[in-house]
PDB file of N, CA and C in Angstrom:
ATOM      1  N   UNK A   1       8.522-142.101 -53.461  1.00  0.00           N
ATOM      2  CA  UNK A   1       8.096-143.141 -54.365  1.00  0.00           C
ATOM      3  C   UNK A   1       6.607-143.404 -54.200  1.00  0.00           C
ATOM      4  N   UNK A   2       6.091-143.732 -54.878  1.00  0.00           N
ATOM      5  CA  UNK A   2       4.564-144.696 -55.307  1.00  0.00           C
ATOM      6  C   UNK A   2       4.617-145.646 -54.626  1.00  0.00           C
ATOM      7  N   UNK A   3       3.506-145.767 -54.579  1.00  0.00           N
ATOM      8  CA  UNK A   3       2.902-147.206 -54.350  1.00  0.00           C
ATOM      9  C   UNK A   3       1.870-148.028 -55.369  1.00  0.00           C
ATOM     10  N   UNK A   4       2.435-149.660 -55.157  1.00  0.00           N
ATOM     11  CA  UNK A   4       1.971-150.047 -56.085  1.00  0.00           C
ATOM     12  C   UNK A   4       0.626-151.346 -55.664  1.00  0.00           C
ATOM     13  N   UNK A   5      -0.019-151.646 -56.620  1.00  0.00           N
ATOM     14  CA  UNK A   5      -1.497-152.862 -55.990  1.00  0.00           C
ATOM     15  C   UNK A   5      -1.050-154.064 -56.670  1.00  0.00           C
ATOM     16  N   UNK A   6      -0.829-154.742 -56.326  1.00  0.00           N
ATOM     17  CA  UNK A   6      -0.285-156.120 -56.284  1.00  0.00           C
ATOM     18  C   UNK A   6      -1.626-156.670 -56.319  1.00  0.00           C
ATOM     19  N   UNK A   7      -1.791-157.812 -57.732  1.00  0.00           N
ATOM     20  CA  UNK A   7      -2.776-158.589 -57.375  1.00  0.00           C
ATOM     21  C   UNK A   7      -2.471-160.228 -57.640  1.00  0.00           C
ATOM     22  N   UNK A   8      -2.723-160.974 -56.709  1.00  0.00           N
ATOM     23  CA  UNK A   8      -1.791-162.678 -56.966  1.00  0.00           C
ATOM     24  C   UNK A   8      -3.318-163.242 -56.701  1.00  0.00           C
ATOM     25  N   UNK A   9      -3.002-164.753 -57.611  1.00  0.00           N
ATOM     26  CA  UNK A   9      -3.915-165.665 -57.516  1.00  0.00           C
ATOM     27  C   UNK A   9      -3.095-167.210 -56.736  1.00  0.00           C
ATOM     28  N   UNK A  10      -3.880-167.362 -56.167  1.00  0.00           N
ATOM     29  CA  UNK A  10      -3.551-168.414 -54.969  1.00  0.00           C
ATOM     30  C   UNK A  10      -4.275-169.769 -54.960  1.00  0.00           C
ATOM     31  N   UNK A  11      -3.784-170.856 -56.071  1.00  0.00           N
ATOM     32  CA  UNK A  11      -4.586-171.868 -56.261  1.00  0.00           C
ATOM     33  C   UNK A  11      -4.442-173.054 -54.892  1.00  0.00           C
ATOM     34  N   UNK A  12      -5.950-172.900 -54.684  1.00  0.00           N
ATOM     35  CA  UNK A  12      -6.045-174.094 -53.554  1.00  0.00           C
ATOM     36  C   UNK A  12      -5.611-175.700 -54.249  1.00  0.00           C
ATOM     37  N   UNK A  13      -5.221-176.532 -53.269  1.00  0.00           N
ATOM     38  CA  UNK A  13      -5.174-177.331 -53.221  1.00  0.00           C
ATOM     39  C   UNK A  13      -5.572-178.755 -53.993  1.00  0.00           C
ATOM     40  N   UNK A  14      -7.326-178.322 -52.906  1.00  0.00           N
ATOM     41  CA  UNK A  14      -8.231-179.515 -53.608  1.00  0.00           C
ATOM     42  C   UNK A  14      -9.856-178.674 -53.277  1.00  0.00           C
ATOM     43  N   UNK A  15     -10.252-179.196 -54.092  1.00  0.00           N
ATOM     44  CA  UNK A  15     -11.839-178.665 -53.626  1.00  0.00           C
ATOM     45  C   UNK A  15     -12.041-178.646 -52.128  1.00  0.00           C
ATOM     46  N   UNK A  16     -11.092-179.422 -51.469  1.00  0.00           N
ATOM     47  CA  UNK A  16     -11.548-179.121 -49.721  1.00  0.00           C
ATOM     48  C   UNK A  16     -10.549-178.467 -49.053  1.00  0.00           C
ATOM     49  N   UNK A  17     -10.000-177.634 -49.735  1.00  0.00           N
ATOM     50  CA  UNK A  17      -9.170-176.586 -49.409  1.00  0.00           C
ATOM     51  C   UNK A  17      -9.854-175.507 -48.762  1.00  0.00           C
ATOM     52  N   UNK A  18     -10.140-174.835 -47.415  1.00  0.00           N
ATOM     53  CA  UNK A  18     -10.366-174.026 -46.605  1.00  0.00           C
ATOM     54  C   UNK A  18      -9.626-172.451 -47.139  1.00  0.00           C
ATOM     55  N   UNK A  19     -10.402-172.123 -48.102  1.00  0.00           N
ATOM     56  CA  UNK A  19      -9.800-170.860 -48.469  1.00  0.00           C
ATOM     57  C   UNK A  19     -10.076-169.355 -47.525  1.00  0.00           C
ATOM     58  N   UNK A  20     -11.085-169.319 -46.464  1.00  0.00           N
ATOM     59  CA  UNK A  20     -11.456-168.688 -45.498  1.00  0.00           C
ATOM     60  C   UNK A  20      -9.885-168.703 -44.565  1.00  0.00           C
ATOM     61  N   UNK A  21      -9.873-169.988 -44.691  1.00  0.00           N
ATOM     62  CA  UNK A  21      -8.509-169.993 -43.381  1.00  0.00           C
ATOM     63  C   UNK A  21      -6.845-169.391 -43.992  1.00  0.00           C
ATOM     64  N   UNK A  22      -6.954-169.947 -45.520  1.00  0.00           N
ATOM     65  CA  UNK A  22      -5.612-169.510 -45.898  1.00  0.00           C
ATOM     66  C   UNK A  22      -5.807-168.237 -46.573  1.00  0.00           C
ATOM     67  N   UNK A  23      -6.943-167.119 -46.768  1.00  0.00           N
ATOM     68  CA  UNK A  23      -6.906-165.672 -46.921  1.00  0.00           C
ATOM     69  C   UNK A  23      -6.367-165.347 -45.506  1.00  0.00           C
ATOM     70  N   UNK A  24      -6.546-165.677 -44.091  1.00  0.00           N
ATOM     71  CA  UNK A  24      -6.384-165.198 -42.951  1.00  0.00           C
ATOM     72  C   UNK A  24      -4.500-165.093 -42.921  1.00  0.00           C
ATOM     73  N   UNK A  25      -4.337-166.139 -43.134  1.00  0.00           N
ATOM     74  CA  UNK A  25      -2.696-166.906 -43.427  1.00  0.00           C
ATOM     75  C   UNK A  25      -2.551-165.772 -44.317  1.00  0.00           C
ATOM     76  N   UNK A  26      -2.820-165.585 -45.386  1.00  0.00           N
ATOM     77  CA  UNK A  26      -2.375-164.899 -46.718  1.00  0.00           C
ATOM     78  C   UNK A  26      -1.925-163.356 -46.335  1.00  0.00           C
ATOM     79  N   UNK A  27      -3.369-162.629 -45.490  1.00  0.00           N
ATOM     80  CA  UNK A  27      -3.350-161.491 -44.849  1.00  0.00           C
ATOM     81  C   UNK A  27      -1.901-161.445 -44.136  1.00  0.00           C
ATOM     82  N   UNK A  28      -1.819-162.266 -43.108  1.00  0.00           N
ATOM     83  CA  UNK A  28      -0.596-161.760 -42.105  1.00  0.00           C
ATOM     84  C   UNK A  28       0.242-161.985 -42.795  1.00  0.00           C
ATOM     85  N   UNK A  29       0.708-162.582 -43.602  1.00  0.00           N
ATOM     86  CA  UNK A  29       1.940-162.546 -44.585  1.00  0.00           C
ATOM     87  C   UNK A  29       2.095-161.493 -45.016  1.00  0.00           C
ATOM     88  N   UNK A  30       0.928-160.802 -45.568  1.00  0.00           N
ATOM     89  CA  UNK A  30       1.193-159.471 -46.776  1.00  0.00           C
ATOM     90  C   UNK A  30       1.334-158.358 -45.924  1.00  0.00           C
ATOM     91  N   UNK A  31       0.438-158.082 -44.532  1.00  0.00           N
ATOM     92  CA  UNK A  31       0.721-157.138 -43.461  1.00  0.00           C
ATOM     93  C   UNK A  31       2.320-157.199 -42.885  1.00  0.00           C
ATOM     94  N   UNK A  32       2.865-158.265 -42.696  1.00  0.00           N
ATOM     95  CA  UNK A  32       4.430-158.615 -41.880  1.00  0.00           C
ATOM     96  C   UNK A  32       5.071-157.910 -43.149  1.00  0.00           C
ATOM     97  N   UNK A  33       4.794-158.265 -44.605  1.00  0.00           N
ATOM     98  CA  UNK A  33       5.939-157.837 -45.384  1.00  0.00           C
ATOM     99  C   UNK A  33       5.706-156.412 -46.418  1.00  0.00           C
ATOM    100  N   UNK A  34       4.688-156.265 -46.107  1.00  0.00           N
ATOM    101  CA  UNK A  34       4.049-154.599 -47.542  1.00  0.00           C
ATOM    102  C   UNK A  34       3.447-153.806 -46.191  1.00  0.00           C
ATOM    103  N   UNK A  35       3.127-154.121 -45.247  1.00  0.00           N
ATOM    104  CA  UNK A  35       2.296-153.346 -44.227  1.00  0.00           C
ATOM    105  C   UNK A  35       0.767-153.409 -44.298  1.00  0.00           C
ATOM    106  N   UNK A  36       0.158-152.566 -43.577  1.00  0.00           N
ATOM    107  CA  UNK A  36      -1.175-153.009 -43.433  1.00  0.00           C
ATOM    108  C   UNK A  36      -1.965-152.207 -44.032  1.00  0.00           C
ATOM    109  N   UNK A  37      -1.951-151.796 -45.468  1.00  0.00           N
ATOM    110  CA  UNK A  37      -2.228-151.550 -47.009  1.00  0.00           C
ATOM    111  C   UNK A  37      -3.770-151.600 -46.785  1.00  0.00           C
ATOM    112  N   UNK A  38      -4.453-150.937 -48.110  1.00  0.00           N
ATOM    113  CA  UNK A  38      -5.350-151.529 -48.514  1.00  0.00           C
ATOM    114  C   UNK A  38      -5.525-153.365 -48.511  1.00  0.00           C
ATOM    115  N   UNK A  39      -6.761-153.654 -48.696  1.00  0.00           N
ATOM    116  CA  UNK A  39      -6.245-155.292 -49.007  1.00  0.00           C
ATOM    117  C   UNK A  39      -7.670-156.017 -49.315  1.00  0.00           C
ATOM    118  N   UNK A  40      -7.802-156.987 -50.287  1.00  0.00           N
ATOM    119  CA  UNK A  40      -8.700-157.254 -50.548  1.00  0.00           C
ATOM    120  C   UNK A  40      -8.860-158.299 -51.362  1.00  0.00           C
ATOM    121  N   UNK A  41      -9.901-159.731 -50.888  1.00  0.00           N
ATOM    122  CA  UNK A  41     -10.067-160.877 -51.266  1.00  0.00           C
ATOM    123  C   UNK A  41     -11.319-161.126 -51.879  1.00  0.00           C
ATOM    124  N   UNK A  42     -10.697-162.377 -52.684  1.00  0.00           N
ATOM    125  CA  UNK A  42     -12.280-162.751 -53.519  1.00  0.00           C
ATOM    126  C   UNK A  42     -12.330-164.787 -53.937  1.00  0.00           C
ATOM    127  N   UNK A  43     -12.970-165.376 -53.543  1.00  0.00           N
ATOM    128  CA  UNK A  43     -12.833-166.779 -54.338  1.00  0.00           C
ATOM    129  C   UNK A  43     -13.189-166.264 -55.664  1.00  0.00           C
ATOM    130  N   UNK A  44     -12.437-167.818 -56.650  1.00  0.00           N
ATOM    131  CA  UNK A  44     -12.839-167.408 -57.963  1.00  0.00           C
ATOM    132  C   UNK A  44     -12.995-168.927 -58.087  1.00  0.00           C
ATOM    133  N   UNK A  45     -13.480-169.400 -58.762  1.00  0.00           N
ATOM    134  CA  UNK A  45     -14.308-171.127 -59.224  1.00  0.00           C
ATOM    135  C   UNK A  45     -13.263-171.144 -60.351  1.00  0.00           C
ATOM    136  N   UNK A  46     -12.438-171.979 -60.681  1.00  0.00           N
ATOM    137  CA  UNK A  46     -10.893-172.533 -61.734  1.00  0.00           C
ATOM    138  C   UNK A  46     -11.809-173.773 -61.932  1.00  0.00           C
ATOM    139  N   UNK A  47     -12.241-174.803 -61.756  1.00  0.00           N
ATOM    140  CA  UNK A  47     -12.830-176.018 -62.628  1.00  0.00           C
ATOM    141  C   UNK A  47     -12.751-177.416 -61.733  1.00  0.00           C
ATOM    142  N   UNK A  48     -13.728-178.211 -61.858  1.00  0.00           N
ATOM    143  CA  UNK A  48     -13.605-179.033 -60.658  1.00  0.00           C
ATOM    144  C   UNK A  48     -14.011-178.943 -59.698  1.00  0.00           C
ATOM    145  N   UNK A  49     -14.702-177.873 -59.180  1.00  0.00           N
ATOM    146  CA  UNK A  49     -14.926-177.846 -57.443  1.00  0.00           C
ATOM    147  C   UNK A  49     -13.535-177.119 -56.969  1.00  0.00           C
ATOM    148  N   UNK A  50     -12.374-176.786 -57.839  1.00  0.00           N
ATOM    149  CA  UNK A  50     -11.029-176.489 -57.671  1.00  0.00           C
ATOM    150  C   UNK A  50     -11.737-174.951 -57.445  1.00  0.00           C
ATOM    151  N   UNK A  51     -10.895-173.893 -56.279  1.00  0.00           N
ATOM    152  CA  UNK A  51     -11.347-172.239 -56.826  1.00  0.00           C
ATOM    153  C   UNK A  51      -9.745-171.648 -56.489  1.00  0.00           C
ATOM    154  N   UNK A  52      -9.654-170.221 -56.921  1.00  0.00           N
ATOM    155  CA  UNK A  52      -8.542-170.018 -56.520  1.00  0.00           C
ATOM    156  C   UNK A  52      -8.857-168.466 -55.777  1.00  0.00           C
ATOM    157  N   UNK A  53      -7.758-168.147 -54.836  1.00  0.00           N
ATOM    158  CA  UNK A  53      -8.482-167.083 -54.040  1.00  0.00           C
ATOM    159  C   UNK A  53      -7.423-165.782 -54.935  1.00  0.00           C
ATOM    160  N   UNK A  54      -8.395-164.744 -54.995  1.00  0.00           N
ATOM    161  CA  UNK A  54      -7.901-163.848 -55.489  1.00  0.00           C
ATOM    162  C   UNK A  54      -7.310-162.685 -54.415  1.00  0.00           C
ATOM    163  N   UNK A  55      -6.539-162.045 -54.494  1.00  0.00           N
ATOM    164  CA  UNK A  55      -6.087-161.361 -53.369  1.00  0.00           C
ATOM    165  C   UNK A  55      -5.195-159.924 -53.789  1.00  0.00           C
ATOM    166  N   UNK A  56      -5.982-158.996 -53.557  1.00  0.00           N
ATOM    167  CA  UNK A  56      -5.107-157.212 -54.440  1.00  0.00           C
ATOM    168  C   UNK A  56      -4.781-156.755 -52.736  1.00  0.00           C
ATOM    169  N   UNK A  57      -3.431-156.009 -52.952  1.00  0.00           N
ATOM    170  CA  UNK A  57      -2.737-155.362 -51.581  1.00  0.00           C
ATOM    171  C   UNK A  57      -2.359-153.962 -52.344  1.00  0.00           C
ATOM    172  N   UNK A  58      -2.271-152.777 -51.362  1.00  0.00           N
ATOM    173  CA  UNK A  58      -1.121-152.255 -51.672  1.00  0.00           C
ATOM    174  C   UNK A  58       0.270-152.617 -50.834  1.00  0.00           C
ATOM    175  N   UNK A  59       1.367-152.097 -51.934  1.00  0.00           N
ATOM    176  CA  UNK A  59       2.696-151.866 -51.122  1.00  0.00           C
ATOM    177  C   UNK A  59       3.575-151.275 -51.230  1.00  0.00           C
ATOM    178  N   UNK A  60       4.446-150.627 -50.578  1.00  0.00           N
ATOM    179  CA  UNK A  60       5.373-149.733 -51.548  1.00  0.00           C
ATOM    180  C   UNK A  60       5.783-149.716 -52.431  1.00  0.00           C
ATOM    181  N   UNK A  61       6.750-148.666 -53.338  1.00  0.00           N
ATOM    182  CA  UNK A  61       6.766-149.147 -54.449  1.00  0.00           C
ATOM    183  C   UNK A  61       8.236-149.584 -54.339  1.00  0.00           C
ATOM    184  N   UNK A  62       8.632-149.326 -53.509  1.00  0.00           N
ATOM    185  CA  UNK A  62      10.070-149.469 -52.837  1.00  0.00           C
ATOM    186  C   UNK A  62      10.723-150.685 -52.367  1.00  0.00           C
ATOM    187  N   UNK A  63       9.372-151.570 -52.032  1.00  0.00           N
ATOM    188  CA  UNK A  63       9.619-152.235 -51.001  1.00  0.00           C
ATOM    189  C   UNK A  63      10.259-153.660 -52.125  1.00  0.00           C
ATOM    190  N   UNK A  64       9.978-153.089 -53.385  1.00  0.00           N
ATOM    191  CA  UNK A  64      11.008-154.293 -54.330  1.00  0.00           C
ATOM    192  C   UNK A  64       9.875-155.477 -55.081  1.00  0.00           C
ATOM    193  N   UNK A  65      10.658-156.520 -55.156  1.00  0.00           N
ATOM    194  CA  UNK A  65       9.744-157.161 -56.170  1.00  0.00           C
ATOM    195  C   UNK A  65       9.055-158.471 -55.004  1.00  0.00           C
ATOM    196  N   UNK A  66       8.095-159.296 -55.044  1.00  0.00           N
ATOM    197  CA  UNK A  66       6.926-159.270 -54.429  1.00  0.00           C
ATOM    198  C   UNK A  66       7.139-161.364 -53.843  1.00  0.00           C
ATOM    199  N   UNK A  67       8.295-161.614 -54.914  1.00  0.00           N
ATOM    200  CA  UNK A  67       8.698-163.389 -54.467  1.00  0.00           C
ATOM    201  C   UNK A  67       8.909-163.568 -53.115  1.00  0.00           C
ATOM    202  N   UNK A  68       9.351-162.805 -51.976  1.00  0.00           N
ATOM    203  CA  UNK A  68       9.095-162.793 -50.951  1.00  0.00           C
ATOM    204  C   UNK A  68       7.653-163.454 -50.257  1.00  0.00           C
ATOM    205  N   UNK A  69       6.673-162.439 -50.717  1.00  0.00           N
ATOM    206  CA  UNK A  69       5.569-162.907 -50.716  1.00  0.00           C
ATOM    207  C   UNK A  69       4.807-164.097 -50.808  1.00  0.00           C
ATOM    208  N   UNK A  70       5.038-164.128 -52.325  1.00  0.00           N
ATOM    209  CA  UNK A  70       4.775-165.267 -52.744  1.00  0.00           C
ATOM    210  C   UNK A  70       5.398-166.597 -52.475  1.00  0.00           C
ATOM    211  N   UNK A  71       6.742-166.735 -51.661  1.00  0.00           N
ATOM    212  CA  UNK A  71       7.350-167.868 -51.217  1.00  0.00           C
ATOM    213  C   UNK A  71       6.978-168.175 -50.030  1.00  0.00           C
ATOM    214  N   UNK A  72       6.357-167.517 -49.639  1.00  0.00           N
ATOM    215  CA  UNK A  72       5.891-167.670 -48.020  1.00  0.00           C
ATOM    216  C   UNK A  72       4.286-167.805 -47.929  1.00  0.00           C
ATOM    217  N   UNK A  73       3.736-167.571 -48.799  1.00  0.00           N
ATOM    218  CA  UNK A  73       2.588-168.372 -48.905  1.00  0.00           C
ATOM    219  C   UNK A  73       2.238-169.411 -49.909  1.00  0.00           C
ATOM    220  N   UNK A  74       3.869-169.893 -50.729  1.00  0.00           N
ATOM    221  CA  UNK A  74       3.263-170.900 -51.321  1.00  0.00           C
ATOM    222  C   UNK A  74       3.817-172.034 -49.781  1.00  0.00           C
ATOM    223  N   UNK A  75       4.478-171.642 -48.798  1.00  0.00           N
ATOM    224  CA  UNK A  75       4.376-172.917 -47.885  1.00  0.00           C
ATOM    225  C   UNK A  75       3.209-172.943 -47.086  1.00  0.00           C
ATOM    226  N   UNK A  76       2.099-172.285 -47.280  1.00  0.00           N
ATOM    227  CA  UNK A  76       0.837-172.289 -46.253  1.00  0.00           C
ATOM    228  C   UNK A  76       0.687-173.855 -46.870  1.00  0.00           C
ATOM    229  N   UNK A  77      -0.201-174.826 -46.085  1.00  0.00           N
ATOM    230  CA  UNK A  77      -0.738-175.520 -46.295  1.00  0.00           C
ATOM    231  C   UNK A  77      -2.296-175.485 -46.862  1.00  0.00           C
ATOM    232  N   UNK A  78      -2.400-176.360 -48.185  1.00  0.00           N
ATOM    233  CA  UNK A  78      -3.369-176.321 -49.081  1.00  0.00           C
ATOM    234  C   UNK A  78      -3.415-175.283 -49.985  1.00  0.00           C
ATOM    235  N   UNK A  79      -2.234-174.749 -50.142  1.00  0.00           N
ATOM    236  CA  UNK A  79      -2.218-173.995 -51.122  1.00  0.00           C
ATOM    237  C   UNK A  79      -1.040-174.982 -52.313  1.00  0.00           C
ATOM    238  N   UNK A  80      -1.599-174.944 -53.289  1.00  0.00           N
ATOM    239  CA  UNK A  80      -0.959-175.289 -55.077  1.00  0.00           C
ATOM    240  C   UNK A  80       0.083-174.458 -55.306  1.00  0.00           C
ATOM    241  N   UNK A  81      -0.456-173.521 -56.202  1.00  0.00           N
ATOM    242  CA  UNK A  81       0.118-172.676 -56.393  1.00  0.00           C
ATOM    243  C   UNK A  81       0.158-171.263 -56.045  1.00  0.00           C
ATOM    244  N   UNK A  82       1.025-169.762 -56.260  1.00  0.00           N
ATOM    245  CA  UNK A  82       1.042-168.865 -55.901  1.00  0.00           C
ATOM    246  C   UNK A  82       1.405-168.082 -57.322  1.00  0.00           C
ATOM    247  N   UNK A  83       0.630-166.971 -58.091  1.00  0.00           N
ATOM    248  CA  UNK A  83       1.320-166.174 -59.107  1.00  0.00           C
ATOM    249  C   UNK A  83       0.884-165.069 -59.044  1.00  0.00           C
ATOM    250  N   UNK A  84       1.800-163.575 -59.153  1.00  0.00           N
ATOM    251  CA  UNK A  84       1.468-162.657 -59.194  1.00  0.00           C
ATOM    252  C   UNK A  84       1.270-162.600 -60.497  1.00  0.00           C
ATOM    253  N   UNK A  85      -0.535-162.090 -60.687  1.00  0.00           N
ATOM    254  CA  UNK A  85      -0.831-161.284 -62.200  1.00  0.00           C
ATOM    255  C   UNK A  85      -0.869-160.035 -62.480  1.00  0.00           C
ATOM    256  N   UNK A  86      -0.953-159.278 -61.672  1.00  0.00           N
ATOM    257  CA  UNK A  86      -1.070-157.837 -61.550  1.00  0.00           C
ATOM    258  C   UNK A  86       0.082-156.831 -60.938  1.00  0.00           C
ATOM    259  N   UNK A  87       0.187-155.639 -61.062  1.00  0.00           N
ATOM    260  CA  UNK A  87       1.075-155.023 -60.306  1.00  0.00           C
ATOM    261  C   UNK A  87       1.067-153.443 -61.650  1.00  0.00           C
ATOM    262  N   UNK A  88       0.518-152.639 -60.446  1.00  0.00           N
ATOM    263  CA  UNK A  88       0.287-151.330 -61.236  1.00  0.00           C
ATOM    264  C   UNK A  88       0.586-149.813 -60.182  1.00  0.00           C
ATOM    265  N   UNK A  89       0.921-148.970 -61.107  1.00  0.00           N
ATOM    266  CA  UNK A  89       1.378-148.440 -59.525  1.00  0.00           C
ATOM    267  C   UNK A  89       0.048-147.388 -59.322  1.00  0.00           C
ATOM    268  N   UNK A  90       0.249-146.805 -58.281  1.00  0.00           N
ATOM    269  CA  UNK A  90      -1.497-146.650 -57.828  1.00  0.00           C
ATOM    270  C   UNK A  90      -1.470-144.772 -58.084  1.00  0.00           C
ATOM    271  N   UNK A  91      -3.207-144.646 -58.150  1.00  0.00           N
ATOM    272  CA  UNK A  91      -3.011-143.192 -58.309  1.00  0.00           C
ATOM    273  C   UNK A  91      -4.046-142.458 -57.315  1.00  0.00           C
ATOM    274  N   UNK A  92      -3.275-141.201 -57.167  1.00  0.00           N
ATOM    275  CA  UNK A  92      -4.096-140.836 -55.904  1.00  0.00           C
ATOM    276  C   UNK A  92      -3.458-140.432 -54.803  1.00  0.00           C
TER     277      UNK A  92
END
């Protein structure tokens, strides 16, 4: 099977949401459950002083669909919300 790049947006909190600390959080989540993939973060500015952290992994393509993920870092603290927008399978 393939592998696929998962990309989720991860809305902080509040403008004093420590998004440095919950990419770190975000990382060991996605390493414990897709492995230790490609991986790669970005802030993005959403409105308000509000930003949301952007975050692309690979993971198998096997390894199923990705709510796992995403349920376990919507309990990090200072995180809003959690949505996967992306998911493509990779080439190469």
């Amino acid at each position: 099977m393939a592998d696929v790049v998962v990309t989720m947006r991860i809305m902080g909190a509040s403008p004093e949401t420590d998004l440095k600390a919950v990419d770190k959080e975000v990382r060991s989540i996605i390493e414990k459950n897709a492995g230790k993939g490609a991986y790669q973060s970005r802030e993005e500015p959403v409105a308000f002083g509000i930003k949301a952290l952007i975050v692309s992994f690979v993971m198998p393509e096997e390894g199923g669909k990705t709510d796992a993920i995403e349920n376990e870092i919507q309990a990090i603290d200072g995180v809003e919300s959690v949505s996967t927008i992306d998911v493509r399978r990779s080439i190469g």
